[in-house]
PDB file of N, CA and C in Angstrom:
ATOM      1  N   UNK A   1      86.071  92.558 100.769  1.00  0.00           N
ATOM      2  CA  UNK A   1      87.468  92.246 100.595  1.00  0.00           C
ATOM      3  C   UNK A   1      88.300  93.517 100.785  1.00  0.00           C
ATOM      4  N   UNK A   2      89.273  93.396 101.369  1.00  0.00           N
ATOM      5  CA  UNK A   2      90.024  94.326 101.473  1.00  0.00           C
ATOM      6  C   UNK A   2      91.609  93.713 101.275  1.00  0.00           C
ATOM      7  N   UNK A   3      92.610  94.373 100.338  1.00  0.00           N
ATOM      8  CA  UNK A   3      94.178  94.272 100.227  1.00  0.00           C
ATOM      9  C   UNK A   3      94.726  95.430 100.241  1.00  0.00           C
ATOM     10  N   UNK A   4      95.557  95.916 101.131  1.00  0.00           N
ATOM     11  CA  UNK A   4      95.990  97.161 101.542  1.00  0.00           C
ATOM     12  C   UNK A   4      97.273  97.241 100.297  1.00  0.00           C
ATOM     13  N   UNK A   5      96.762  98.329  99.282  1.00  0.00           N
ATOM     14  CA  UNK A   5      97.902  99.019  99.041  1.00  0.00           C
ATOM     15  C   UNK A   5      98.987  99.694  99.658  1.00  0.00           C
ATOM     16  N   UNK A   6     100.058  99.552  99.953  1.00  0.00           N
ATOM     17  CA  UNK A   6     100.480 100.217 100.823  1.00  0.00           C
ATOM     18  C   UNK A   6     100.772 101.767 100.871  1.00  0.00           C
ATOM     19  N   UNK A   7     101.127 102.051  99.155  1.00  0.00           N
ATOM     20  CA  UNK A   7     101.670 103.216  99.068  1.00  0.00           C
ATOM     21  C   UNK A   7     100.393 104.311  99.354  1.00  0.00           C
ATOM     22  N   UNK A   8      98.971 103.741  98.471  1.00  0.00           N
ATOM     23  CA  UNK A   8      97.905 104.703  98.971  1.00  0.00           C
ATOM     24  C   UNK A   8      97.123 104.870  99.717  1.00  0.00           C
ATOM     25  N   UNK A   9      97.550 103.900 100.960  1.00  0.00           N
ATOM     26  CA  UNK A   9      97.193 104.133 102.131  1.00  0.00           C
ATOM     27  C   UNK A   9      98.195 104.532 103.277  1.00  0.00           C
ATOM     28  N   UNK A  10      99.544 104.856 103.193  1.00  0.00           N
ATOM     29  CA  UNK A  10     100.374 105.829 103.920  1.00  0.00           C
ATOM     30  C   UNK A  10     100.056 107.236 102.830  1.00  0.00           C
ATOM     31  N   UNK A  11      99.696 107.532 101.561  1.00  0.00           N
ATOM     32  CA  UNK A  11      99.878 108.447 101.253  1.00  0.00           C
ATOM     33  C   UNK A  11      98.393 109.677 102.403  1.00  0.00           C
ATOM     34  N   UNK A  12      97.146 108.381 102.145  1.00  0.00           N
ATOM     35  CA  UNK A  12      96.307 109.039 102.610  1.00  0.00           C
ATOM     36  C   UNK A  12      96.091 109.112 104.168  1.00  0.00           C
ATOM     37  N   UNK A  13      96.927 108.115 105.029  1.00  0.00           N
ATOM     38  CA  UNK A  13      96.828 108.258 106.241  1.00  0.00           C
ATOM     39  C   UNK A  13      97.672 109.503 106.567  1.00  0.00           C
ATOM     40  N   UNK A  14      99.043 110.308 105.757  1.00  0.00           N
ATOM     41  CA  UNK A  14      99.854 110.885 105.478  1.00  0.00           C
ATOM     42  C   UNK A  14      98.691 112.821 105.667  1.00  0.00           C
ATOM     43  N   UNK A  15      98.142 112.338 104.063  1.00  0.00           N
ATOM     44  CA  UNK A  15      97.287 113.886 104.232  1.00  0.00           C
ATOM     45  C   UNK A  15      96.275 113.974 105.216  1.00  0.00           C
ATOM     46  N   UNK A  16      95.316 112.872 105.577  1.00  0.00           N
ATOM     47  CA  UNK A  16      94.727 112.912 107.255  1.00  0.00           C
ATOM     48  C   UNK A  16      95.389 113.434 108.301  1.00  0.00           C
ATOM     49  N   UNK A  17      96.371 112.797 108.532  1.00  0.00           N
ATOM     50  CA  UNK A  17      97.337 113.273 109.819  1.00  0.00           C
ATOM     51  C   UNK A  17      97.558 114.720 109.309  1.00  0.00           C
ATOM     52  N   UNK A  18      98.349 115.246 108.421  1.00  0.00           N
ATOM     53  CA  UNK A  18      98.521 116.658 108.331  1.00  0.00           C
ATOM     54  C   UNK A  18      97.195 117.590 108.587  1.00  0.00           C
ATOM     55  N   UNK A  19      95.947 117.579 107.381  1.00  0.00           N
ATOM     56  CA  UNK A  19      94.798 118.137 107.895  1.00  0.00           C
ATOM     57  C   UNK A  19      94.402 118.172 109.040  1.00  0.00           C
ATOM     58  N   UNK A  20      94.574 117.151 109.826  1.00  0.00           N
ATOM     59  CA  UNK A  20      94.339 117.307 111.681  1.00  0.00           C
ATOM     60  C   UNK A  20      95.269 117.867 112.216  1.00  0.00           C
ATOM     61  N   UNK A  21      96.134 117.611 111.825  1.00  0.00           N
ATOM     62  CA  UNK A  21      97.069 118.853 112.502  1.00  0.00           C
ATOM     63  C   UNK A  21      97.323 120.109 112.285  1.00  0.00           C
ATOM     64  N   UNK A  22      96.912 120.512 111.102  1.00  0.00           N
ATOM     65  CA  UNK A  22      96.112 121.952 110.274  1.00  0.00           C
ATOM     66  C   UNK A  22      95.214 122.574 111.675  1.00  0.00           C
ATOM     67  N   UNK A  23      94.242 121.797 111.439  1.00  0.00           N
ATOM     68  CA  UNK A  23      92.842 122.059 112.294  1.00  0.00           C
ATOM     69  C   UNK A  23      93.405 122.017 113.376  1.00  0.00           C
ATOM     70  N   UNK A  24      93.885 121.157 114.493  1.00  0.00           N
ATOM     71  CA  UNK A  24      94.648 121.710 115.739  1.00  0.00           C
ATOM     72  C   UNK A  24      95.055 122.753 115.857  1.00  0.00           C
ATOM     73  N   UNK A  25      96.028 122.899 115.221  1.00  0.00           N
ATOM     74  CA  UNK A  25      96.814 124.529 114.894  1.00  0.00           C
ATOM     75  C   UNK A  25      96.115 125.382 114.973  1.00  0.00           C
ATOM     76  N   UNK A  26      95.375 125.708 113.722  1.00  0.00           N
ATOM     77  CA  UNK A  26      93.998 126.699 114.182  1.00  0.00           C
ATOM     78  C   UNK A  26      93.270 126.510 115.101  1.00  0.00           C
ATOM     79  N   UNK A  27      92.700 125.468 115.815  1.00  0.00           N
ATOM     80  CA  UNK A  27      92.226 125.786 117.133  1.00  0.00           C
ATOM     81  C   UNK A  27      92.679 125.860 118.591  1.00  0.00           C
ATOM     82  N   UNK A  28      93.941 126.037 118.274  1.00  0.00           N
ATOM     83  CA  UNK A  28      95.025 126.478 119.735  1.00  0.00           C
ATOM     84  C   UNK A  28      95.246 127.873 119.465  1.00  0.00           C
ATOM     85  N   UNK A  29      95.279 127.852 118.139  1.00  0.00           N
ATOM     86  CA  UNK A  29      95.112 130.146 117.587  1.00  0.00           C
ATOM     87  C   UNK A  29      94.034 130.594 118.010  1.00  0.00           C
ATOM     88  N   UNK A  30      92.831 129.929 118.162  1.00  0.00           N
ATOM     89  CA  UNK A  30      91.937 130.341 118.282  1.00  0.00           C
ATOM     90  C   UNK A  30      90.855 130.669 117.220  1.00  0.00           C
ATOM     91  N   UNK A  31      91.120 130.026 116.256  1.00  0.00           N
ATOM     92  CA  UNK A  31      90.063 130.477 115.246  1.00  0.00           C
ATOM     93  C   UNK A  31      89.217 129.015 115.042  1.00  0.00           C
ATOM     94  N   UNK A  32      88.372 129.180 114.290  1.00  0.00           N
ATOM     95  CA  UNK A  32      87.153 128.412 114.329  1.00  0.00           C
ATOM     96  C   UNK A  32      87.342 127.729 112.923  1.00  0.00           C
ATOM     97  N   UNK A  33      87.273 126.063 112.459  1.00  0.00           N
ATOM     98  CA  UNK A  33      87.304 125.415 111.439  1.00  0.00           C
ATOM     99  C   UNK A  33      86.057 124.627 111.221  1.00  0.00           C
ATOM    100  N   UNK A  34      85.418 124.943 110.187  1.00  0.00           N
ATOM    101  CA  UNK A  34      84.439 123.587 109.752  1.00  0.00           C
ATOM    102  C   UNK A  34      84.115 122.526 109.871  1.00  0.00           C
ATOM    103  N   UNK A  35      83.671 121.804 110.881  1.00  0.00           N
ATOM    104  CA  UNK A  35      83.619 119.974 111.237  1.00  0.00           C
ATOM    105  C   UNK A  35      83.645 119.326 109.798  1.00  0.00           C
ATOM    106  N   UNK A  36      82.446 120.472 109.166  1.00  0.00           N
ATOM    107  CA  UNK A  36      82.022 119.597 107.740  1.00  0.00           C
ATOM    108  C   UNK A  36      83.278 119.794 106.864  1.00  0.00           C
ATOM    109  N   UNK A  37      83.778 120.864 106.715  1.00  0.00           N
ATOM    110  CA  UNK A  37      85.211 120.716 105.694  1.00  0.00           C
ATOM    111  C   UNK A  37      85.968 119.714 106.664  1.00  0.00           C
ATOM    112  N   UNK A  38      85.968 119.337 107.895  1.00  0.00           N
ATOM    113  CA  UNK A  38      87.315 118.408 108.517  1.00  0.00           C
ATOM    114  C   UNK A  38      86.533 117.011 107.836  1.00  0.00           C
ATOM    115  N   UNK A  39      85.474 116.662 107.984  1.00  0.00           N
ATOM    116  CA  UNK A  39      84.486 115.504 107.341  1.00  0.00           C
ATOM    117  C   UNK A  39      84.674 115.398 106.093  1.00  0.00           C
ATOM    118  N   UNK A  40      84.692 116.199 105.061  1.00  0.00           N
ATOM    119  CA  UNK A  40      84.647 116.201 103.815  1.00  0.00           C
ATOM    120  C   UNK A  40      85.769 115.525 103.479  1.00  0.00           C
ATOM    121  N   UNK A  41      87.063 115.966 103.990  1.00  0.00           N
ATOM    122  CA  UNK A  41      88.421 115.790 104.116  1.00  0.00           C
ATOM    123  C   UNK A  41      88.715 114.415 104.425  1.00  0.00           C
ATOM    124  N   UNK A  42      88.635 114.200 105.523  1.00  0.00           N
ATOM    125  CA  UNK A  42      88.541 112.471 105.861  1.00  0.00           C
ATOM    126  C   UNK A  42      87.745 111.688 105.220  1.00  0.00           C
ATOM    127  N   UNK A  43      86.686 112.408 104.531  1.00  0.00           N
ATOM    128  CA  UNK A  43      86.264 110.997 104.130  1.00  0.00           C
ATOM    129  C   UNK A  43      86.309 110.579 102.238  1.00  0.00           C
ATOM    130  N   UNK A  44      87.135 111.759 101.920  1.00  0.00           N
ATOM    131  CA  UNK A  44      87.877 111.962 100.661  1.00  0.00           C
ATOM    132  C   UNK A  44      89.092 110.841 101.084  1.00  0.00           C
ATOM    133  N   UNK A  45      89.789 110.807 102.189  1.00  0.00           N
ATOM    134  CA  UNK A  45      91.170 110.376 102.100  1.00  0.00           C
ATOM    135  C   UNK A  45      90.021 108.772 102.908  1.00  0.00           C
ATOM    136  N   UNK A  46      89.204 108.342 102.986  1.00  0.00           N
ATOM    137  CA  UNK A  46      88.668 107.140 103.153  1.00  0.00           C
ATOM    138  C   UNK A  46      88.548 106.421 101.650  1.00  0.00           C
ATOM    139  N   UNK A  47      87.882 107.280 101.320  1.00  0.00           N
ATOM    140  CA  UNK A  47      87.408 107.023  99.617  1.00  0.00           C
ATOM    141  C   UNK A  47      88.560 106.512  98.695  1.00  0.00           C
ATOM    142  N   UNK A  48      89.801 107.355  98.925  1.00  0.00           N
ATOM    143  CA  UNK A  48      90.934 106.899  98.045  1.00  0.00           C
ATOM    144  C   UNK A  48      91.460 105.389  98.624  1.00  0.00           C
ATOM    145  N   UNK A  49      91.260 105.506  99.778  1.00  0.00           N
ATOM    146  CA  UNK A  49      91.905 103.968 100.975  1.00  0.00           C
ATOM    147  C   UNK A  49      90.983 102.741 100.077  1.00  0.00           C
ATOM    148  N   UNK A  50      89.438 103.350  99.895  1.00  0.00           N
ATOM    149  CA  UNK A  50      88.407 102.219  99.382  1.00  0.00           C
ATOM    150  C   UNK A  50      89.153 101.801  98.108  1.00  0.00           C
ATOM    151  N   UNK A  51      88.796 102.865  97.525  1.00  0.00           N
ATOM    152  CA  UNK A  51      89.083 102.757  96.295  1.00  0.00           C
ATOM    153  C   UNK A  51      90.085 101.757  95.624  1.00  0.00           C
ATOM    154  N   UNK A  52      91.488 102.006  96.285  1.00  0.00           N
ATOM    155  CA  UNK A  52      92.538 101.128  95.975  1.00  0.00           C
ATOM    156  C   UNK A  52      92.964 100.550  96.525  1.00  0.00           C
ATOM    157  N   UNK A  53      92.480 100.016  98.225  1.00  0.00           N
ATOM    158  CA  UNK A  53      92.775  98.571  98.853  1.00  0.00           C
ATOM    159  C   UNK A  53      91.427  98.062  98.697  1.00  0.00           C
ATOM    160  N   UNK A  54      90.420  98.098  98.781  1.00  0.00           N
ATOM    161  CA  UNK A  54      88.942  97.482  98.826  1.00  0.00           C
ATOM    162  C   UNK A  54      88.623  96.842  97.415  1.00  0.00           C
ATOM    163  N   UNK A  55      87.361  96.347  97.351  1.00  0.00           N
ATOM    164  CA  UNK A  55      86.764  96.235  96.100  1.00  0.00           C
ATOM    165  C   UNK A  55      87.164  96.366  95.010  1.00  0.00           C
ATOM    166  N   UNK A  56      87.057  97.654  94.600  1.00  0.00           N
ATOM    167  CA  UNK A  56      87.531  98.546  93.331  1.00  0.00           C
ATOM    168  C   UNK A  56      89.006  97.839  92.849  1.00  0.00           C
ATOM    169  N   UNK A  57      89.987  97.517  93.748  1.00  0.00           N
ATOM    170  CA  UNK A  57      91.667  98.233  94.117  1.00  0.00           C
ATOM    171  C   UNK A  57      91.471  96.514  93.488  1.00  0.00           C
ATOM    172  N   UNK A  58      90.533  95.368  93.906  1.00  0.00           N
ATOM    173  CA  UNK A  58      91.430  94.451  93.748  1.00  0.00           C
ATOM    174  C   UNK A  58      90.642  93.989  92.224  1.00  0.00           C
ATOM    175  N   UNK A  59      89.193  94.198  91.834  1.00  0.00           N
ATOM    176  CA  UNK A  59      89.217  93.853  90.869  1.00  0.00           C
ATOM    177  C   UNK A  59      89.136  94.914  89.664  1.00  0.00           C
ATOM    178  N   UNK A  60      89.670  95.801  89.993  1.00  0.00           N
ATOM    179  CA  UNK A  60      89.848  96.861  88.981  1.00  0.00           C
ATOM    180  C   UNK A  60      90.920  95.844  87.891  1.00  0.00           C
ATOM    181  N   UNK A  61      91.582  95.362  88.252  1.00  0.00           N
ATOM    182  CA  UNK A  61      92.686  93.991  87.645  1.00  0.00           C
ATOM    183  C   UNK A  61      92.231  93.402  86.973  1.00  0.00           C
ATOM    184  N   UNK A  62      91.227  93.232  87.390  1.00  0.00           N
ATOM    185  CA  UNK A  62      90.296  91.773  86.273  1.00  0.00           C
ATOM    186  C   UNK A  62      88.859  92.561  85.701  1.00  0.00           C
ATOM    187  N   UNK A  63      88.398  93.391  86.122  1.00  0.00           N
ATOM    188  CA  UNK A  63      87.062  93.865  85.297  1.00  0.00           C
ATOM    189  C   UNK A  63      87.429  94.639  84.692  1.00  0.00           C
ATOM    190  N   UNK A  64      87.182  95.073  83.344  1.00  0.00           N
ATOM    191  CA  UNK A  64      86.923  97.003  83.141  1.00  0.00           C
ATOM    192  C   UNK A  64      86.184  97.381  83.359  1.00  0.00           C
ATOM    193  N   UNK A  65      84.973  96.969  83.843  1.00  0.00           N
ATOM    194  CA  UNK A  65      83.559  98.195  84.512  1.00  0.00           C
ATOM    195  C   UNK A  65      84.387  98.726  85.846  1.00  0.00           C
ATOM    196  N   UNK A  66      84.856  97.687  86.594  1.00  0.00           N
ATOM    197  CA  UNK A  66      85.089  97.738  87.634  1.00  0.00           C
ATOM    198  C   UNK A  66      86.075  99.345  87.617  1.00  0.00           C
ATOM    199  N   UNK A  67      87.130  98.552  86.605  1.00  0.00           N
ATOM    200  CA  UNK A  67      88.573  99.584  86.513  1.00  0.00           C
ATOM    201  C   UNK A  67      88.175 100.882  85.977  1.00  0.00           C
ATOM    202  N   UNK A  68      87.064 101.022  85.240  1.00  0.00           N
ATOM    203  CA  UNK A  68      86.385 102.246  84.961  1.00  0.00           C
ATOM    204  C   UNK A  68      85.634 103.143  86.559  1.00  0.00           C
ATOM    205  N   UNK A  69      85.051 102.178  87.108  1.00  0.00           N
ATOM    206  CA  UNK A  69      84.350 103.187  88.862  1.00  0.00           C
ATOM    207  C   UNK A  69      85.599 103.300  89.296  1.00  0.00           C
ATOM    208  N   UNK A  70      86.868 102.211  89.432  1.00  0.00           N
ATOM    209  CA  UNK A  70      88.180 102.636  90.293  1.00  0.00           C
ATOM    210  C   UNK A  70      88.653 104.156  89.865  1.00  0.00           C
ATOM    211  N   UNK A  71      88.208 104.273  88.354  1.00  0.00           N
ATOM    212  CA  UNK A  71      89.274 105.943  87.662  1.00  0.00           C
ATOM    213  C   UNK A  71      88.458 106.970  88.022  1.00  0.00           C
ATOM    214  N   UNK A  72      86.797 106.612  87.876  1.00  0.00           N
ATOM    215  CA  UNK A  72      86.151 107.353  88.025  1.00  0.00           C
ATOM    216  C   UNK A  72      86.039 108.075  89.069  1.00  0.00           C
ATOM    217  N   UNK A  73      86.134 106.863  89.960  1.00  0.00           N
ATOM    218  CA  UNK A  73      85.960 107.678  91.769  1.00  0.00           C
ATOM    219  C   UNK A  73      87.525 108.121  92.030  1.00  0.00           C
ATOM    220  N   UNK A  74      88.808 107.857  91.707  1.00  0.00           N
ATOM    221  CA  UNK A  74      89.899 108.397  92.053  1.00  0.00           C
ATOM    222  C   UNK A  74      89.593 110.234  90.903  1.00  0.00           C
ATOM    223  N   UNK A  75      88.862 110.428  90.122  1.00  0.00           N
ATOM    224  CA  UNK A  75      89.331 111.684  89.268  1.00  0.00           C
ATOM    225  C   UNK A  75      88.160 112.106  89.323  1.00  0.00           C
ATOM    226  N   UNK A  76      86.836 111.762  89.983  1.00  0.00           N
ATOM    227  CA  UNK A  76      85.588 112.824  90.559  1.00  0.00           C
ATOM    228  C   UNK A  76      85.417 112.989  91.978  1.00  0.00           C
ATOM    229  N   UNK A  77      85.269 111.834  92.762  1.00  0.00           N
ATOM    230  CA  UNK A  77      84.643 111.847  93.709  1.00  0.00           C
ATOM    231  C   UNK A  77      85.854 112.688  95.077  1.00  0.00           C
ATOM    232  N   UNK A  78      87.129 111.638  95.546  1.00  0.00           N
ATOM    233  CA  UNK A  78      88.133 112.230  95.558  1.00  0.00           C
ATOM    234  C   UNK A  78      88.866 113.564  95.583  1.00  0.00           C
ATOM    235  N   UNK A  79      89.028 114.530  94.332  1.00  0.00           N
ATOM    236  CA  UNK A  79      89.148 115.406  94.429  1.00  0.00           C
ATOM    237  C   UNK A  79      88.502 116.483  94.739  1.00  0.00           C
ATOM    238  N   UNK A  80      86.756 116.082  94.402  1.00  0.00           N
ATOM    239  CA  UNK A  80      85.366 116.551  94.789  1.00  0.00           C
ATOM    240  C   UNK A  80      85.181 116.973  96.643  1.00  0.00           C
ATOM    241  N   UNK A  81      85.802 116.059  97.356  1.00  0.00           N
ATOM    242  CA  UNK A  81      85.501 115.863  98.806  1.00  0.00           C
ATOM    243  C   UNK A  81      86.636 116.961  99.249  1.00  0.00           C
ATOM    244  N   UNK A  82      87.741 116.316  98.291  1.00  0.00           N
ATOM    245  CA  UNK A  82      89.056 117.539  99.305  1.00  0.00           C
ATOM    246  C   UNK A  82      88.853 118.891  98.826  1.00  0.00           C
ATOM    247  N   UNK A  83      88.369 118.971  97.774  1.00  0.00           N
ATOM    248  CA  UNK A  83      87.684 120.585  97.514  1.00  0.00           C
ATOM    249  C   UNK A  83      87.061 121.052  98.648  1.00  0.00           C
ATOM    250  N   UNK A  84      85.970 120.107  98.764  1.00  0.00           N
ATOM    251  CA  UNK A  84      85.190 120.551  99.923  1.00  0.00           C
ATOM    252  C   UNK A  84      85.704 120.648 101.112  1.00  0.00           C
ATOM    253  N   UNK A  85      86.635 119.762 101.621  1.00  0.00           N
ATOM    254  CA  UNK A  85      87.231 120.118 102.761  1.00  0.00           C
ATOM    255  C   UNK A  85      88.729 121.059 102.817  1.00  0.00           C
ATOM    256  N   UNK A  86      88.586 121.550 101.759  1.00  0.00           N
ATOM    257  CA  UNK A  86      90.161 122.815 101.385  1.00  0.00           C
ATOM    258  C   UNK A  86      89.450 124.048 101.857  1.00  0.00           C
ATOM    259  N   UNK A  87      88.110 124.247 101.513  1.00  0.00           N
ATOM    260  CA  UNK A  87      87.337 125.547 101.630  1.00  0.00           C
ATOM    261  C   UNK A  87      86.336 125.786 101.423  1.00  0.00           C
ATOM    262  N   UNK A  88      85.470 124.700 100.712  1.00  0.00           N
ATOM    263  CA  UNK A  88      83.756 124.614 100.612  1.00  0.00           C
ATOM    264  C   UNK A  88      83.963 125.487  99.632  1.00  0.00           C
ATOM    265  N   UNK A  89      82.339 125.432  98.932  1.00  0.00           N
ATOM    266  CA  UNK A  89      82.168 125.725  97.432  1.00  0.00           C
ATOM    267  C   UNK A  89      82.038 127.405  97.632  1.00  0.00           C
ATOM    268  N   UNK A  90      81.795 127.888  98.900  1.00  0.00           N
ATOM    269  CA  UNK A  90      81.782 129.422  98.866  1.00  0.00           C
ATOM    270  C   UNK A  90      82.998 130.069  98.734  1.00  0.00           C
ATOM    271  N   UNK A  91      84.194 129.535  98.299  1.00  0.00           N
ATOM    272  CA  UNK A  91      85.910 129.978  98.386  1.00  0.00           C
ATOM    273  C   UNK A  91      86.153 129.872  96.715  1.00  0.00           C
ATOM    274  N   UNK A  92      84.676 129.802  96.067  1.00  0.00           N
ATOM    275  CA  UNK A  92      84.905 129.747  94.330  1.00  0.00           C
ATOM    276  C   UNK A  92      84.093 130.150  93.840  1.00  0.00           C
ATOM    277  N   UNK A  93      82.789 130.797  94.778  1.00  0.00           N
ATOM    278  CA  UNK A  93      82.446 132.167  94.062  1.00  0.00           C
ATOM    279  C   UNK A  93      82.653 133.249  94.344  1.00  0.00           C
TER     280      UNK A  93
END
């Protein structure tokens, strides 16, 4: 099942489009970017799309197990991925 939130899926089609255009930028400068931080990144801003138009988004409403994985994966998983795609775990030691 899928019901498109709208707001958190322009927010995240929103930070996709910018991060690719990040990464363009730097590679018309000439410098070299991470596939895996550009991966990490997209698929953080997939995860939030799941999260709250998919599955989660529609019966987070009616379950609390459910509405518990919806918080869980928006406040671990989520911020976990765009970490990884901001700078990988070597930019925090």
């Amino acid at each position: 099942m899928f019901y498109p939130d709208l707001l958190w899926l322009v927010v995240s089609v929103g930070l996709a489009a910018a991060y690719a255009a990040g990464v363009l930028r730097l590679r018309r400068r000439g410098d070299s970017w991470s596939w895996l931080r550009t991966t990490a990144w997209i698929a953080g801003c997939g995860v939030l799309v799941f999260v709250t138009s998919g599955g989660p988004g529609i019966y987070g409403r009616l379950q609390f197990s459910t509405h518990m994985l919806q918080h869980m994966s928006l406040m671990i998983m989520v911020p976990f991925l765009w970490v990884l795609g901001a700078g990988g775990v070597r930019s925090f030691v």
